[in-house]
N, C-alpha and C. Protein backbone atom coordinates (compact mmCIF):
# COMPACT_ATOMS: atom_id res chain seq x y z
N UNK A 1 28.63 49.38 -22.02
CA UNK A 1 28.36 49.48 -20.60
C UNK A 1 29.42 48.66 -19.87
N UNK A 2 30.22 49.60 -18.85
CA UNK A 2 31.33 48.56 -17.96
C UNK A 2 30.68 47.70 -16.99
N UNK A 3 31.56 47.13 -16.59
CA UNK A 3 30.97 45.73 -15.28
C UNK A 3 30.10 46.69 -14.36
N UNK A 4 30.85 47.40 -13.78
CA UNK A 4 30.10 48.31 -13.02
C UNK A 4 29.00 48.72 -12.94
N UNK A 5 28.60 49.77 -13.89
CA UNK A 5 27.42 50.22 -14.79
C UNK A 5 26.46 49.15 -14.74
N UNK A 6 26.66 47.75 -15.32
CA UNK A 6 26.20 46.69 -15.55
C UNK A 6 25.71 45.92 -14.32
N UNK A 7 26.16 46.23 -13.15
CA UNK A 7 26.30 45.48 -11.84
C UNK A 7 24.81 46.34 -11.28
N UNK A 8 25.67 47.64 -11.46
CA UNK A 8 24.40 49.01 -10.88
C UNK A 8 22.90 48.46 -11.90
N UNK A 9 23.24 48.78 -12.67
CA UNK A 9 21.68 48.65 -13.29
C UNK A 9 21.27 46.77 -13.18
N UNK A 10 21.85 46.30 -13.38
CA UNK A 10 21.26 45.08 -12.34
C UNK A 10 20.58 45.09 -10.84
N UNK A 11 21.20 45.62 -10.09
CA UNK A 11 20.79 45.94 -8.74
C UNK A 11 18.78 46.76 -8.97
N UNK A 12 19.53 47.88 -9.47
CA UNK A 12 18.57 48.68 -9.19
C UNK A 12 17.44 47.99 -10.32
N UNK A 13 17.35 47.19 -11.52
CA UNK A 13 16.39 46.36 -11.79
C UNK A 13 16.04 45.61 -11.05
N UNK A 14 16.74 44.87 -9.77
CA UNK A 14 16.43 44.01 -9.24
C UNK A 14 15.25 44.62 -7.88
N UNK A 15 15.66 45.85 -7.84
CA UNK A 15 14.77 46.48 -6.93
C UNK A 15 13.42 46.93 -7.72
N UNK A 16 13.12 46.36 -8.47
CA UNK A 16 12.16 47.49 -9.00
C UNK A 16 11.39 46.19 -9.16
N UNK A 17 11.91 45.02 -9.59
CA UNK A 17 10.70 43.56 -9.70
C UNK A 17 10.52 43.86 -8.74
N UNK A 18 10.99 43.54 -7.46
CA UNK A 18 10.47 43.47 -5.92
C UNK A 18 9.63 44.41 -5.47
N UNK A 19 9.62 45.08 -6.05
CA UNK A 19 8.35 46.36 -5.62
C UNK A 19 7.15 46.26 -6.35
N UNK A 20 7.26 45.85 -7.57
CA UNK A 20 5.97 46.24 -8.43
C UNK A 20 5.50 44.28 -8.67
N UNK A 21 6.21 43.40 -7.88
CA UNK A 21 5.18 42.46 -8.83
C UNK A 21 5.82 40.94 -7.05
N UNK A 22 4.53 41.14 -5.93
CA UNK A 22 4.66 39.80 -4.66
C UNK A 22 4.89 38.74 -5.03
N UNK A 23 4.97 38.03 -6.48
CA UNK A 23 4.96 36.69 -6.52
C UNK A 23 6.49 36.60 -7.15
N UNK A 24 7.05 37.98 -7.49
CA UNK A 24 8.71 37.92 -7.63
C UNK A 24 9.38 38.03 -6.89
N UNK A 25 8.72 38.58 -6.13
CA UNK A 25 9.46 38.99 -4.53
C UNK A 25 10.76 38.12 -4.13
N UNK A 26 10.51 36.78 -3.51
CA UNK A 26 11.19 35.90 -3.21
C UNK A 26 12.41 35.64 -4.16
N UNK A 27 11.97 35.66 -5.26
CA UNK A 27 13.12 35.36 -6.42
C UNK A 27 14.24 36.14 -7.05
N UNK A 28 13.41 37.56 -7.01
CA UNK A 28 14.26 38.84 -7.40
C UNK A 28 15.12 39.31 -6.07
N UNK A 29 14.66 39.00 -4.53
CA UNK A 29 15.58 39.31 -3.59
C UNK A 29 16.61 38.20 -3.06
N UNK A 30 16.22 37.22 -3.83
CA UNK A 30 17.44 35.80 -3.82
C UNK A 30 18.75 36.97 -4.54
N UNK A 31 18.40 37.20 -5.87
CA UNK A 31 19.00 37.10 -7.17
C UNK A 31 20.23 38.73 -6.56
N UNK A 32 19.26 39.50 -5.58
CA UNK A 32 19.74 40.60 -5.15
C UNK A 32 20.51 40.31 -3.67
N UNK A 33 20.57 39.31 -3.86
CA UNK A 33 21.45 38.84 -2.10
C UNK A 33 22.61 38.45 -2.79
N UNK A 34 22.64 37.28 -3.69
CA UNK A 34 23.57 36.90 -4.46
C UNK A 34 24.35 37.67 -5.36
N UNK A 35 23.76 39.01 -5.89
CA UNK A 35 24.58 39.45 -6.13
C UNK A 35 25.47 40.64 -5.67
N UNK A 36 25.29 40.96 -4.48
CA UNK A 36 25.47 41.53 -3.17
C UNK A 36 26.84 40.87 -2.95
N UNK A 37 26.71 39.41 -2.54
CA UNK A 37 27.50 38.42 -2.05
C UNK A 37 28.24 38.37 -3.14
N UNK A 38 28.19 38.38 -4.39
CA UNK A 38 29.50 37.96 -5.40
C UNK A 38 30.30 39.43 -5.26
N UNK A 39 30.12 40.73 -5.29
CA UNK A 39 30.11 41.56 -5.14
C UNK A 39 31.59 41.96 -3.94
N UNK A 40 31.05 41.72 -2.73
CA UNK A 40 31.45 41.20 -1.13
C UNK A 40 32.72 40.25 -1.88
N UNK A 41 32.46 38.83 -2.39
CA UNK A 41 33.64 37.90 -2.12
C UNK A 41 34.49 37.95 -2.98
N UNK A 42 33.66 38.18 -4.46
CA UNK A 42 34.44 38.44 -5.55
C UNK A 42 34.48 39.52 -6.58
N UNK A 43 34.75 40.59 -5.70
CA UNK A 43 34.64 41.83 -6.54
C UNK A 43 35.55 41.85 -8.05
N UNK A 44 35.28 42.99 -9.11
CA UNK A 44 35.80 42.46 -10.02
C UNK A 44 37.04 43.58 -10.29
N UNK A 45 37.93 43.54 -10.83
CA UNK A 45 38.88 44.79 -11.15
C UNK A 45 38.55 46.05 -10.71
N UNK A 46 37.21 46.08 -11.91
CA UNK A 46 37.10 47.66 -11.42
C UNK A 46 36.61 48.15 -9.82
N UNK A 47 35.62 47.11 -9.68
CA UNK A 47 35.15 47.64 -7.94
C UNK A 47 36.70 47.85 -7.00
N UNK A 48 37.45 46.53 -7.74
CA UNK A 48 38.57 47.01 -6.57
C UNK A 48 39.32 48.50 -6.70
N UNK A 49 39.33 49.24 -8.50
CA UNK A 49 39.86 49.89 -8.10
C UNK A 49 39.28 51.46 -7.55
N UNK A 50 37.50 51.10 -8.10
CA UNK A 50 36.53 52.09 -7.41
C UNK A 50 37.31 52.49 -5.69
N UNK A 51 36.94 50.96 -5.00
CA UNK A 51 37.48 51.18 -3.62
C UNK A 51 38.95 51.55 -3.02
N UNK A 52 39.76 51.15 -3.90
CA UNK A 52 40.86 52.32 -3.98
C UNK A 52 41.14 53.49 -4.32
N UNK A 53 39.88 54.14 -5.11
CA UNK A 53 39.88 54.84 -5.10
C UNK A 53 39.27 55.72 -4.13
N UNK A 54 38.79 55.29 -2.93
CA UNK A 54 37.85 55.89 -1.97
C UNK A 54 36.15 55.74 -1.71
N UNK A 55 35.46 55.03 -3.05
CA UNK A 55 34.29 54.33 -3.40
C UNK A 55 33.97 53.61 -2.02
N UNK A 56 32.41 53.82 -1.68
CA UNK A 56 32.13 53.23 -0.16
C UNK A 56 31.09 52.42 -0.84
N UNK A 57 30.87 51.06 -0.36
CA UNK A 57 30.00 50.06 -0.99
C UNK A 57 28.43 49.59 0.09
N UNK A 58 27.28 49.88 -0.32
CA UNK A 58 26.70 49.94 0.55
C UNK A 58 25.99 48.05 0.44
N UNK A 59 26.15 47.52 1.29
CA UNK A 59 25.30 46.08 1.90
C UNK A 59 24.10 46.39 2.00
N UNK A 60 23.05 45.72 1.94
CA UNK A 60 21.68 45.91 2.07
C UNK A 60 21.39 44.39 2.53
N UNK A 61 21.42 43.64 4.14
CA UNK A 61 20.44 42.56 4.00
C UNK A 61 21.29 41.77 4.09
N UNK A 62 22.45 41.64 4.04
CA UNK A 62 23.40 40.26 4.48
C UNK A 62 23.05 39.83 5.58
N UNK A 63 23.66 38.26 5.53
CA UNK A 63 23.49 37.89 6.90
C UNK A 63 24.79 37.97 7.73
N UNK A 64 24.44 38.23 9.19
CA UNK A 64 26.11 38.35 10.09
C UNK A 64 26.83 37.59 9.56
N UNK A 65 26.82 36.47 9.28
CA UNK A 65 28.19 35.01 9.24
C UNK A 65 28.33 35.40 8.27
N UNK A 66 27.64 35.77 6.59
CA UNK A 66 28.87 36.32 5.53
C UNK A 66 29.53 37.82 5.66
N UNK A 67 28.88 38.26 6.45
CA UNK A 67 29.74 39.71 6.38
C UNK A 67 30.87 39.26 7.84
N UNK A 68 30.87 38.75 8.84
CA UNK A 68 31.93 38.36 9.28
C UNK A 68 32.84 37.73 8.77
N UNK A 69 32.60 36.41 7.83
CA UNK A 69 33.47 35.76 6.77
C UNK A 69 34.07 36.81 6.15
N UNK A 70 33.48 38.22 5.01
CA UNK A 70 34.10 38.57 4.64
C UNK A 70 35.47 39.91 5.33
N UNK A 71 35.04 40.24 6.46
CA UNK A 71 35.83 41.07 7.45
C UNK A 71 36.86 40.18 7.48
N UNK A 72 36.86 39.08 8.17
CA UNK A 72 37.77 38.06 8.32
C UNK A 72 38.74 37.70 6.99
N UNK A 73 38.40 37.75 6.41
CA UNK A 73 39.26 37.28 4.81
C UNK A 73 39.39 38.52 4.06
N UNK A 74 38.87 39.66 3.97
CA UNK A 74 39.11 41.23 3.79
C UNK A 74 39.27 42.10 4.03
N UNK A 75 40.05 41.95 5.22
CA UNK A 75 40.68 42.70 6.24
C UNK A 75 41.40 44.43 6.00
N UNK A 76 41.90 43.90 4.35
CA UNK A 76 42.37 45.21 3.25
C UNK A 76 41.08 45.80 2.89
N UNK A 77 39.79 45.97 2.92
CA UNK A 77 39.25 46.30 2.31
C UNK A 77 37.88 46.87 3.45
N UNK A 78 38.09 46.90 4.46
CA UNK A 78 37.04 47.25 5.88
C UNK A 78 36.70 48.82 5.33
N UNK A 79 37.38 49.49 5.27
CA UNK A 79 36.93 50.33 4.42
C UNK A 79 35.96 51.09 3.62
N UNK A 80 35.93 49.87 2.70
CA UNK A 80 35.14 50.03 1.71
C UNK A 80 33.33 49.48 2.00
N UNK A 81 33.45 49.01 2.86
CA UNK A 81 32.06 48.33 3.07
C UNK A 81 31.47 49.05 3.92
N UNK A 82 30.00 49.30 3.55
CA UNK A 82 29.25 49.27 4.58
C UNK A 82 28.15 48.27 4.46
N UNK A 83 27.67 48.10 6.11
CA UNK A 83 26.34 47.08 6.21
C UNK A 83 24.99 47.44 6.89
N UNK A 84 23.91 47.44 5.95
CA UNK A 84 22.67 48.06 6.76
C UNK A 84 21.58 46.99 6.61
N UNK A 85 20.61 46.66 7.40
CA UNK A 85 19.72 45.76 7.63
C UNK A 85 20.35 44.21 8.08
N UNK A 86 21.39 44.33 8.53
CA UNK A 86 21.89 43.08 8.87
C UNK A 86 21.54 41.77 9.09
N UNK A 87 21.31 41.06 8.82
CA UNK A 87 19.77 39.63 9.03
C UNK A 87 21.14 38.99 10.27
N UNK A 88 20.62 38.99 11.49
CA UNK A 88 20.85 37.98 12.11
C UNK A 88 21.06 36.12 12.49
N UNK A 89 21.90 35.94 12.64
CA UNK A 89 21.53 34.27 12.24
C UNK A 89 21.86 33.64 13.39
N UNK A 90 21.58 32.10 13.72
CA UNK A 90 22.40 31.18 14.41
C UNK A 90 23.42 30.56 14.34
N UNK A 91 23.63 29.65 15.20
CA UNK A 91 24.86 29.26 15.02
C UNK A 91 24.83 28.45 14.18
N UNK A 92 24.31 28.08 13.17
CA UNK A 92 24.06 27.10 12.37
C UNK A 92 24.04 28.01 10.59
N UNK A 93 24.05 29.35 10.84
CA UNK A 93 23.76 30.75 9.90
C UNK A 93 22.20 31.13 9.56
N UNK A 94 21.56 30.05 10.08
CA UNK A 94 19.75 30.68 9.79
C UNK A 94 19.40 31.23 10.17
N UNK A 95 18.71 32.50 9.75
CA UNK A 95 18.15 33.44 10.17
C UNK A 95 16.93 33.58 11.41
N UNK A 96 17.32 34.53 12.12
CA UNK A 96 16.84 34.34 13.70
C UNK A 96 15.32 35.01 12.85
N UNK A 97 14.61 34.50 13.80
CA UNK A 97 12.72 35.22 13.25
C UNK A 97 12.45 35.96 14.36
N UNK A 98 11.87 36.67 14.44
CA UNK A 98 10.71 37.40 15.57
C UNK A 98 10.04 36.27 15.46
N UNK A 99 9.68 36.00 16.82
CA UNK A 99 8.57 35.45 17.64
C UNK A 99 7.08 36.21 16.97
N UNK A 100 6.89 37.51 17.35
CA UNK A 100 6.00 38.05 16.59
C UNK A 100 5.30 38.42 15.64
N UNK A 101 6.37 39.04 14.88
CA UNK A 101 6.15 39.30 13.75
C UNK A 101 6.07 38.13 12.24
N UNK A 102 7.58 37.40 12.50
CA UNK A 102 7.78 36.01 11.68
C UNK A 102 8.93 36.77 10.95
N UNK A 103 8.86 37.66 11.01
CA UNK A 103 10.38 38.71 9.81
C UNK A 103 11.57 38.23 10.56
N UNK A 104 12.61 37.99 9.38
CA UNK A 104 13.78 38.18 10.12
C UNK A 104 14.33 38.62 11.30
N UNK A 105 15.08 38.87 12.07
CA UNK A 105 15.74 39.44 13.22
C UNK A 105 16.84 40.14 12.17
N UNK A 106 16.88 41.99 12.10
CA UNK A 106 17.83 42.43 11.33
C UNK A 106 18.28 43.70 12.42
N UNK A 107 19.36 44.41 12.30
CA UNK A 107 19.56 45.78 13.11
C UNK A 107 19.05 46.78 12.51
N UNK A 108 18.99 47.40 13.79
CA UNK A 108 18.23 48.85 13.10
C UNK A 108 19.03 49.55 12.48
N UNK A 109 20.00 49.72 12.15
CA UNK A 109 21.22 50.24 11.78
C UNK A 109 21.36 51.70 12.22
N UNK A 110 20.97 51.54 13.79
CA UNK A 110 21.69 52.84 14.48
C UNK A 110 22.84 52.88 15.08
């Protein structure tokens, strides 16, 4: 199995604790942010040459300040990214809450 392969079926295990078991929740969507983010800062050979090859990378859940960090420092690679559920933050990078609800502040991604 390549990095890739290996990366994918990580992910999509990581989605599947988070669905079937609330007290992993927290831990399995750490483990799926982080590896999102290594992904984003330090992609590995092959992703780079996936995205040279035309490969579109989908974000799920970052927060603004690392996906601006990485625009800013990956300027070659705008491209290749996309970002959906965006978590909003302060100026400090913590995540803005609803007043209401208590959830994050994320875009609708329209």
């Amino acid at each position: 199995m390549d990095s890739i392969q290996f990366r994918l079926f990580f992910l999509v295990m990581s989605i599947v604790l988070c669905s079937t078991a609330k007290a992993a929740q927290g831990s399995a969507m750490n483990l799926m942010y982080e590896f999102q983010i290594d992904q984003l800062m330090e992609p590995s050979e092959e992703q780079l040459k996936l995205e040279q090859d035309g490969y579109v990378f989908i974000y799920d859940g970052l927060k603004d300040s690392d996906i601006q960090l990485a625009l800013d420092r990956y300027q070659d690679r705008m491209g290749s990214m996309m970002f959906i559920n965006v978590v909003w933050t302060d100026e400090t990078g913590k995540p803005l809450v609803d007043p209401y609800s208590g959830q994050p502040v994320t875009d609708d991604d329209c």
